[in-house]
Protein backbone atom coordinates (compact mmCIF):
# COMPACT_ATOMS: atom_id res chain seq x y z
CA UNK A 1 -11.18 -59.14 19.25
CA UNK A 2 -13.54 -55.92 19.55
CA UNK A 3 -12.20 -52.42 18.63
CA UNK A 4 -12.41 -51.28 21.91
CA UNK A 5 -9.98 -54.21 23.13
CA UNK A 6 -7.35 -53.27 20.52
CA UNK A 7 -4.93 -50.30 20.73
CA UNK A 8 -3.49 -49.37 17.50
CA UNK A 9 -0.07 -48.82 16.59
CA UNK A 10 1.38 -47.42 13.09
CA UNK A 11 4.24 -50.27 11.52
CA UNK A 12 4.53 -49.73 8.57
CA UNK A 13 3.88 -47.39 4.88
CA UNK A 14 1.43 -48.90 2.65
CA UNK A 15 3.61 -47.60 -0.02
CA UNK A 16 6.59 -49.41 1.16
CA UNK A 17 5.60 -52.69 1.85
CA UNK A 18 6.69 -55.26 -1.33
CA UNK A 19 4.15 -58.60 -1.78
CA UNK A 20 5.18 -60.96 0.33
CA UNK A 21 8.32 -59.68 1.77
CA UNK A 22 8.06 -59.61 5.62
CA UNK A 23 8.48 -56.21 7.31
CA UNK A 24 9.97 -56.69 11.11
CA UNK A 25 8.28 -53.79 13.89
CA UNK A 26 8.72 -53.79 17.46
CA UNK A 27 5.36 -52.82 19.24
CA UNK A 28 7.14 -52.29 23.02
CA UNK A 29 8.44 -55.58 23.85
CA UNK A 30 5.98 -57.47 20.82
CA UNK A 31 7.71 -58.23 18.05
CA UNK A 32 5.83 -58.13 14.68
CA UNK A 33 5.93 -59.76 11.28
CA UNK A 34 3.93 -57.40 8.80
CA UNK A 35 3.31 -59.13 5.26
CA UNK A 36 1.51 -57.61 2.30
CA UNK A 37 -0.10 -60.70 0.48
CA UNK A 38 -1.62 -59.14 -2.74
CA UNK A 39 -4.62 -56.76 -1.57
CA UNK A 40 -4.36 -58.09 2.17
CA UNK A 41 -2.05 -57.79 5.07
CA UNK A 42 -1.50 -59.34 7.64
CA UNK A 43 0.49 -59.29 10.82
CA UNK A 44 1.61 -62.18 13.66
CA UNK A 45 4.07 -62.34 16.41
CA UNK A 46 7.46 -62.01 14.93
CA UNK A 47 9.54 -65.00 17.45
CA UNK A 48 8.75 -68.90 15.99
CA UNK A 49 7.36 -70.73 18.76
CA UNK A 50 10.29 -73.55 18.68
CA UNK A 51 13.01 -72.00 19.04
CA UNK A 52 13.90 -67.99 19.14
CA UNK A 53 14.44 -66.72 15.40
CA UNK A 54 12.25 -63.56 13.62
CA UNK A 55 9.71 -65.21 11.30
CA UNK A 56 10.57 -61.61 9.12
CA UNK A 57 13.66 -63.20 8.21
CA UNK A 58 12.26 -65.97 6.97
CA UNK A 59 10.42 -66.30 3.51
CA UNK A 60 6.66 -66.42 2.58
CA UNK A 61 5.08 -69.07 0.11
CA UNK A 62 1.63 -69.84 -0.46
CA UNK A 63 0.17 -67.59 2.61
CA UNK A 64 2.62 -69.05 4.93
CA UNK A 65 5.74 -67.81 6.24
CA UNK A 66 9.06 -70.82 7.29
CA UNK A 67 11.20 -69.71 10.03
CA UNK A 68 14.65 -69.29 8.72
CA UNK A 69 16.22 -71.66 11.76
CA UNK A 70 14.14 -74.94 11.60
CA UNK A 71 11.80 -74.34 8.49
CA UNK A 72 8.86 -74.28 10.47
CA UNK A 73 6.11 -73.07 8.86
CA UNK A 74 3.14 -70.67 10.29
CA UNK A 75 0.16 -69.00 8.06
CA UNK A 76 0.15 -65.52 7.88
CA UNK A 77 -3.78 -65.65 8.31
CA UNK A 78 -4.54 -67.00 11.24
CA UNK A 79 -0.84 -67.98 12.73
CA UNK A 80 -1.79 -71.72 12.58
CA UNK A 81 1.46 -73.94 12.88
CA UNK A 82 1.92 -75.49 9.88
CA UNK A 83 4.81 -77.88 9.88
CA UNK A 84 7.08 -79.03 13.05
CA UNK A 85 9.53 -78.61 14.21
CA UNK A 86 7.21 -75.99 15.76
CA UNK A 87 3.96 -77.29 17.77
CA UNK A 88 2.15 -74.42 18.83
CA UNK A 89 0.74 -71.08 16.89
CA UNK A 90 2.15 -67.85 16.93
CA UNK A 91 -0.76 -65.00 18.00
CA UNK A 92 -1.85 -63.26 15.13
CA UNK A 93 -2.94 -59.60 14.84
CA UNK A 94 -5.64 -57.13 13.67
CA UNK A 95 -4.56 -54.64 10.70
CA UNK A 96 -6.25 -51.83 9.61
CA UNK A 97 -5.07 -49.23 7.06
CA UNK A 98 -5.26 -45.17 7.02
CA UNK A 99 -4.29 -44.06 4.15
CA UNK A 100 -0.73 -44.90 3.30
CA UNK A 101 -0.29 -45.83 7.28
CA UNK A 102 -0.26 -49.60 8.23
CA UNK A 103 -1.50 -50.20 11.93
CA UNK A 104 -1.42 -53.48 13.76
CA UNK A 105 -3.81 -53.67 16.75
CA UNK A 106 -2.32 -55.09 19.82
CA UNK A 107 -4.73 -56.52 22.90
CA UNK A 108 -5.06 -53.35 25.58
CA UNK A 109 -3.10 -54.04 28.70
């Protein structure tokens, strides 16, 4: 997706974000999942694509995040489905950081 496509929108502190605890942020009606994965972060569409439950509340292992409902499993990289129940991916995001300000890029309307 090309900068110019992307709005940006501030989620999260640098500062506050723990390794690989997931960080929940409503972008208007998108909801987020913000993880800090050693030196990286990354951010997908907060909803599992089976049935409705926040990835965020779920927990992350091995670059992946499991939904807390069904245990199905999505990578944090790419949002690739991982393991059913869930069949298709969740949209990941771009993330840039400013600073101590996290910002998750969002496709322009």
């Amino acid at each position: 997706m090309s900068e110019e496509a992307v709005e940006w929108h501030a989620v999260a502190k640098l500062s506050e974000l723990e390794d690989e605890e997931p960080e929940h942020s409503r972008i208007g009606d998108t909801l987020v999942c913000v993880v800090k994965l050693e030196d990286d972060i990354y951010a997908i569409n907060d909803v599992c694509t089976h049935e409705f439950a926040l990835l965020s509340e779920g927990f992350v292992d091995d670059g992946e995040i499991e939904c807390p409902l069904h245990q199905a499993r999505f990578n944090l990289k790419s949002g690739k489905c991982t393991a059913l129940p869930a069949e298709q991916d969740v949209a990941s995001y771009p993330v840039k950081v400013e600073g101590d300000q996290v910002y998750v890029g969002l496709p322009k309307a």
